[in-house]
Protein backbone atom coordinates (compact mmCIF):
# COMPACT_ATOMS: atom_id res chain seq x y z
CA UNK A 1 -74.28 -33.69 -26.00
CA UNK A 2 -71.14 -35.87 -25.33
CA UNK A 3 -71.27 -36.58 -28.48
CA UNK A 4 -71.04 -33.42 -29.81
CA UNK A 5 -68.35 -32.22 -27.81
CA UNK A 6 -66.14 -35.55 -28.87
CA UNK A 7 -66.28 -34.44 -32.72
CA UNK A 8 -66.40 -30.71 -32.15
CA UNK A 9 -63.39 -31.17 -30.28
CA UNK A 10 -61.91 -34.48 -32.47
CA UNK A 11 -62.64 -32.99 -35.49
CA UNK A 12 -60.09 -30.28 -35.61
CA UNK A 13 -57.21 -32.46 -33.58
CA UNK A 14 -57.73 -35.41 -37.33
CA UNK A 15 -57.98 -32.52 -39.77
CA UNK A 16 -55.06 -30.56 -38.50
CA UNK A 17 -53.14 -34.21 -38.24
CA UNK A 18 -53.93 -35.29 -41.85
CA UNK A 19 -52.70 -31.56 -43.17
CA UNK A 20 -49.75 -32.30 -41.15
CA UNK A 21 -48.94 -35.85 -42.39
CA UNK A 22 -49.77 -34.30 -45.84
CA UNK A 23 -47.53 -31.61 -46.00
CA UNK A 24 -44.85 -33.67 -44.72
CA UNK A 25 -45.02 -36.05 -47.09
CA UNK A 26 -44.85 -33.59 -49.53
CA UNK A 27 -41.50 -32.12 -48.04
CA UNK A 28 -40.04 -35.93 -48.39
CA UNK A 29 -40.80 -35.82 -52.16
CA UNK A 30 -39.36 -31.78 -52.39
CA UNK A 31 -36.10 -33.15 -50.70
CA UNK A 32 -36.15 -36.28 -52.77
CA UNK A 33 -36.04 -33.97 -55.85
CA UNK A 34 -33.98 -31.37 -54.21
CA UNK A 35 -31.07 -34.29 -53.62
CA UNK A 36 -31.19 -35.57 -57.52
CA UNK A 37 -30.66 -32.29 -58.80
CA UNK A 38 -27.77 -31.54 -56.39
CA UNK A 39 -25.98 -34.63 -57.16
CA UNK A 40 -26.88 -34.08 -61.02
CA UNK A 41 -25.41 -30.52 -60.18
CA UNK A 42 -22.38 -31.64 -58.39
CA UNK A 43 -21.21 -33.72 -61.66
CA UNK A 44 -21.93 -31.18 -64.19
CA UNK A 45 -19.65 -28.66 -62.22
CA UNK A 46 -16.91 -31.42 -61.55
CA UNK A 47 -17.22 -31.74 -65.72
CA UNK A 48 -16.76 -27.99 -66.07
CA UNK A 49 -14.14 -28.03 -63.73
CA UNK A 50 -12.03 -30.40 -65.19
CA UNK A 51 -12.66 -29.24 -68.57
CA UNK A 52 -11.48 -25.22 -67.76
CA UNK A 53 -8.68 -26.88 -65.87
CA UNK A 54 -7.20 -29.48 -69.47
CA UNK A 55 -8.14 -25.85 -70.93
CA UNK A 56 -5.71 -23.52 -68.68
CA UNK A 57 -3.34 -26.35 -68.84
CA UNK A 58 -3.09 -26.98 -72.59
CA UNK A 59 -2.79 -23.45 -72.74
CA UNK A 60 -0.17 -22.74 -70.37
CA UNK A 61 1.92 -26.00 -71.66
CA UNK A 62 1.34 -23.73 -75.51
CA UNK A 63 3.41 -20.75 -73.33
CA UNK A 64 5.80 -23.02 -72.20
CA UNK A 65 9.76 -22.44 -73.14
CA UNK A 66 8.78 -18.72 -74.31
CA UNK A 67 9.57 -15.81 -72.47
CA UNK A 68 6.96 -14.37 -71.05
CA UNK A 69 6.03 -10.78 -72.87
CA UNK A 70 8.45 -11.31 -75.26
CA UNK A 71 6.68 -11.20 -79.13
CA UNK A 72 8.50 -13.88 -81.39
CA UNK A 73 6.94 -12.76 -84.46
CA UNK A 74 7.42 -9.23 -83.55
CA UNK A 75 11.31 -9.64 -83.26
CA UNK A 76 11.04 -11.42 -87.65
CA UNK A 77 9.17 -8.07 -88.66
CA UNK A 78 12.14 -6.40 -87.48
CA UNK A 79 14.62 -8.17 -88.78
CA UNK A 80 12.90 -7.86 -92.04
CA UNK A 81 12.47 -4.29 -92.23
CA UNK A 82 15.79 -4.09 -91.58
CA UNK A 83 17.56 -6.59 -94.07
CA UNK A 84 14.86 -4.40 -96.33
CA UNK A 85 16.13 -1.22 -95.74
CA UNK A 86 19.80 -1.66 -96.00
């Protein structure tokens, strides 16, 4: 009967330990994976970033020295409706 009672009782403590070890094991791999993709993710934003930011500069440099809302190639269809109607 001792017997018994050592594996009836021993039994459950091992199983519940190797399900245990198991799934934590697992959770090392998940995080493994979960820390390559963040520091794959981290450089493809710092990419994008810089990219939209050459982007919003080149274009802002493309602005510079005009006034702002003021149409250059509105004021030479003026003048040329004008020299056409006198």
């Amino acid at each position: 009967m001792p017997i018994v009672f050592a594996i009836g009782t021993g039994l459950p403590v091992v199983i519940i330990s190797w399900i245990l070890a198991y799934s934590f094991a697992s959770v090392g791999t998940f995080y493994n994976k979960i820390q390559v993709f963040e520091v794959w993710f981290r450089r493809i934003t710092a990419v994008i970033f810089i990219l939209v930011g050459i982007y919003v500069g080149i274009e802002y440099m493309s602005h510079f020295g005009h006034e702002h809302g003021h149409n250059h190639d509105h004021d030479h269809e003026i003048e040329h409706v004008e020299k056409t109607v006198n």
